[in-house]
C-alpha atoms as a PDB file:
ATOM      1  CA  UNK A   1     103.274 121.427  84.939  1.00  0.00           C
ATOM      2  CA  UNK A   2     104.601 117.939  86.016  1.00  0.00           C
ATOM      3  CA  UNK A   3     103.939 114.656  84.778  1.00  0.00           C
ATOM      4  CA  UNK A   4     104.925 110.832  86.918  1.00  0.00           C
ATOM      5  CA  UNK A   5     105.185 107.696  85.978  1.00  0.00           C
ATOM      6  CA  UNK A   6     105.290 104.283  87.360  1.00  0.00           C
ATOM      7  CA  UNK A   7     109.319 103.205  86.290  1.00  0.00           C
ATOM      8  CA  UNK A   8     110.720  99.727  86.084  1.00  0.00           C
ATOM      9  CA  UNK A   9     114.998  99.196  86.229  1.00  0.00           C
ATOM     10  CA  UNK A  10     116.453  95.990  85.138  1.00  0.00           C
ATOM     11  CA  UNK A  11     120.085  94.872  84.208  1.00  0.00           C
ATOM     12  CA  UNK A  12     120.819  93.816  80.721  1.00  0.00           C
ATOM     13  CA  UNK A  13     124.675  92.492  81.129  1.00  0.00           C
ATOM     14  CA  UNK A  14     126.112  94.878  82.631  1.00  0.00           C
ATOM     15  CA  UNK A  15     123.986  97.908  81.414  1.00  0.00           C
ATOM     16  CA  UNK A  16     121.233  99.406  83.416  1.00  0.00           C
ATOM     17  CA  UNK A  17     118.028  99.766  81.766  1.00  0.00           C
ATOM     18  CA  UNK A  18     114.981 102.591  83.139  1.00  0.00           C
ATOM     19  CA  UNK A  19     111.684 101.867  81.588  1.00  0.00           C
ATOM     20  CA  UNK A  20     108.425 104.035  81.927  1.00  0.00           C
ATOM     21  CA  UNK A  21     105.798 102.080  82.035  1.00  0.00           C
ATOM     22  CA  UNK A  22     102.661 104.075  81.311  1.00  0.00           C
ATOM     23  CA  UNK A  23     104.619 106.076  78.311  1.00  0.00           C
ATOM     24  CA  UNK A  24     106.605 103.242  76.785  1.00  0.00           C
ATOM     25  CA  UNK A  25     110.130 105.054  77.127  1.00  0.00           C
ATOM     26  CA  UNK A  26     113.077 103.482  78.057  1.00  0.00           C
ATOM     27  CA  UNK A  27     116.960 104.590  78.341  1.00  0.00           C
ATOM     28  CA  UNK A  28     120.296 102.682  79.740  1.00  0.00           C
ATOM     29  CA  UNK A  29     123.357 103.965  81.896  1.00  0.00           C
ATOM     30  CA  UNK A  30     126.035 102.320  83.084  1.00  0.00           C
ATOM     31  CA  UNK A  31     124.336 102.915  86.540  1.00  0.00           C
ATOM     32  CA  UNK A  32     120.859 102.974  88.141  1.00  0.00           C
ATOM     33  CA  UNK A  33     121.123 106.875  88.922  1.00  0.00           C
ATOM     34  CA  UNK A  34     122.331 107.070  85.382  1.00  0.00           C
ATOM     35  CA  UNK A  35     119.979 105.353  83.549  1.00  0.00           C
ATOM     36  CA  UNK A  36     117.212 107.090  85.995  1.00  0.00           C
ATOM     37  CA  UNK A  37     118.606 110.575  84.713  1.00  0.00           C
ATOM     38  CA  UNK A  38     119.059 109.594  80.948  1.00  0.00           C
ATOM     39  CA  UNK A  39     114.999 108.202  81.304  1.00  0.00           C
ATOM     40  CA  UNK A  40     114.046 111.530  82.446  1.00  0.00           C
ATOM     41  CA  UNK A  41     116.162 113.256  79.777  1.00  0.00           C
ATOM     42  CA  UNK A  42     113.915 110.858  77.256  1.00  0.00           C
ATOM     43  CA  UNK A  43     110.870 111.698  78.514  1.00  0.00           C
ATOM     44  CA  UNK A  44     111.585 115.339  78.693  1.00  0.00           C
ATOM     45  CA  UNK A  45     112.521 115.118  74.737  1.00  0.00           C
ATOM     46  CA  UNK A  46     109.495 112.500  74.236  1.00  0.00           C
ATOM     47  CA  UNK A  47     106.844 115.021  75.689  1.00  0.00           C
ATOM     48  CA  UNK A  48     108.003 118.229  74.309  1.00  0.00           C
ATOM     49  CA  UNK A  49     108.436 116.379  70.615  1.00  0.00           C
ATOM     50  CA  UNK A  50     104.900 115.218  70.728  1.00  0.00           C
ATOM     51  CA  UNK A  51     103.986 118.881  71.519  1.00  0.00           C
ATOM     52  CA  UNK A  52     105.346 120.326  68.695  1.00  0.00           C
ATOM     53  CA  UNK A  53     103.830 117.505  66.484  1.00  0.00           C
ATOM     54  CA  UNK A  54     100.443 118.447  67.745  1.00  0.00           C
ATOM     55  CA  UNK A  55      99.884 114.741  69.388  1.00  0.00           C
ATOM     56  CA  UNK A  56     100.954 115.128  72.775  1.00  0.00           C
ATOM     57  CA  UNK A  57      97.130 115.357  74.501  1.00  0.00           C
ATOM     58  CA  UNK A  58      96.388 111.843  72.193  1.00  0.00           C
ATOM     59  CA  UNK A  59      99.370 110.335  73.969  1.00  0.00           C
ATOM     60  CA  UNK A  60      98.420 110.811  76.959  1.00  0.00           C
ATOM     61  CA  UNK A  61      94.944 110.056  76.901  1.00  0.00           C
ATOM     62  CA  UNK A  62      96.110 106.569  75.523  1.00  0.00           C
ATOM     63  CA  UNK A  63      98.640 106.289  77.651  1.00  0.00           C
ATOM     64  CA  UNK A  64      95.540 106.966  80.353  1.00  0.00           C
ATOM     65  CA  UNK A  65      96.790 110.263  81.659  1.00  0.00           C
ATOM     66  CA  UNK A  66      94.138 112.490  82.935  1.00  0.00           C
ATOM     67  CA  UNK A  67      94.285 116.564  83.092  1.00  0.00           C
ATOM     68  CA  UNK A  68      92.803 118.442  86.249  1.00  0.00           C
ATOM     69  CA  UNK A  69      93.563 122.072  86.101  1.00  0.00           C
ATOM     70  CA  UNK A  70      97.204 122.452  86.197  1.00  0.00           C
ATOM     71  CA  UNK A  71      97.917 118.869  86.422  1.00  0.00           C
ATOM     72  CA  UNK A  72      98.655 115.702  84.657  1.00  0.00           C
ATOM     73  CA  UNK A  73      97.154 113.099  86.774  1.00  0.00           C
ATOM     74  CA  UNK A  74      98.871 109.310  85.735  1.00  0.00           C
ATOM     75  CA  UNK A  75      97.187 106.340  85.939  1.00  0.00           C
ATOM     76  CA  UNK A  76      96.788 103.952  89.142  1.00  0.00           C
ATOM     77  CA  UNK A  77      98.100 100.569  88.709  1.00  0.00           C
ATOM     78  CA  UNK A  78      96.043  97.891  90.643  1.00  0.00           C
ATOM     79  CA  UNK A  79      98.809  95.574  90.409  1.00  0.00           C
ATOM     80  CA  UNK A  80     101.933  94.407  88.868  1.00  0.00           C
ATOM     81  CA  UNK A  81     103.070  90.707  88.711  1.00  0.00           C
ATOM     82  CA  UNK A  82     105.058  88.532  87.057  1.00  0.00           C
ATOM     83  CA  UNK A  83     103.294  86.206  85.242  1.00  0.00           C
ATOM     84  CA  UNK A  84     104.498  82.242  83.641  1.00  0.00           C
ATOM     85  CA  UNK A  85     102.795  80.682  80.626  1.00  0.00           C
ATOM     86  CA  UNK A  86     104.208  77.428  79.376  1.00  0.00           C
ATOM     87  CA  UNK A  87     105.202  78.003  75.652  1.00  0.00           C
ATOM     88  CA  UNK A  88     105.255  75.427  73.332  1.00  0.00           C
ATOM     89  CA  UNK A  89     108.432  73.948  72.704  1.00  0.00           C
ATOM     90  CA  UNK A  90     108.806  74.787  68.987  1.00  0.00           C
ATOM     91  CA  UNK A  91     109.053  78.467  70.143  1.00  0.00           C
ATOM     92  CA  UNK A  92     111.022  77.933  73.325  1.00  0.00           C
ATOM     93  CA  UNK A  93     114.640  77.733  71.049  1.00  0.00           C
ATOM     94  CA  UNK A  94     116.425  80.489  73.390  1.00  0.00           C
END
């Protein structure tokens, strides 16, 4: 069986970070490609942890996952922006 998900990278310094989106998983590497292969690694372990635990179907029905036959069908993103709200000063202290 094979799952996807939708998989944001972004640079934190000078580590890479690989974020799944639909599962809430992230990893880091040093590179892209490695913090693409230490995401999948996380997943893998994420998944097959949940199965043991009994919650794995709950997790992906909340994660909106949908199962057809042999498959694990993800869910379709109408769109993904970024997005600027002013915040009010008192909370802007960076």
């Amino acid at each position: 069986m094979e799952i996807q998900s939708t998989i944001r990278v972004f640079k934190e310094g000078r580590t890479f970070v690989a974020h799944a989106l639909e599962l809430d998983v992230a990893s880091c590497g040093t590179t892209k490609e490695r913090a693409l292969k230490n995401l999948k690694e996380a997943i893998r372990l994420f998944l097959e942890e949940a199965e043991k635990m009994g919650t794995l179907q709950q997790i992906l029905e909340e994660a909106g996952y949908t199962k057809r036959k042999a498959s694990v069908i993800s869910p379709k993103f109408i769109s993904v922006q970024r997005v600027s709200l002013p915040l009010p000063l008192s909370h802007a202290k960076v």
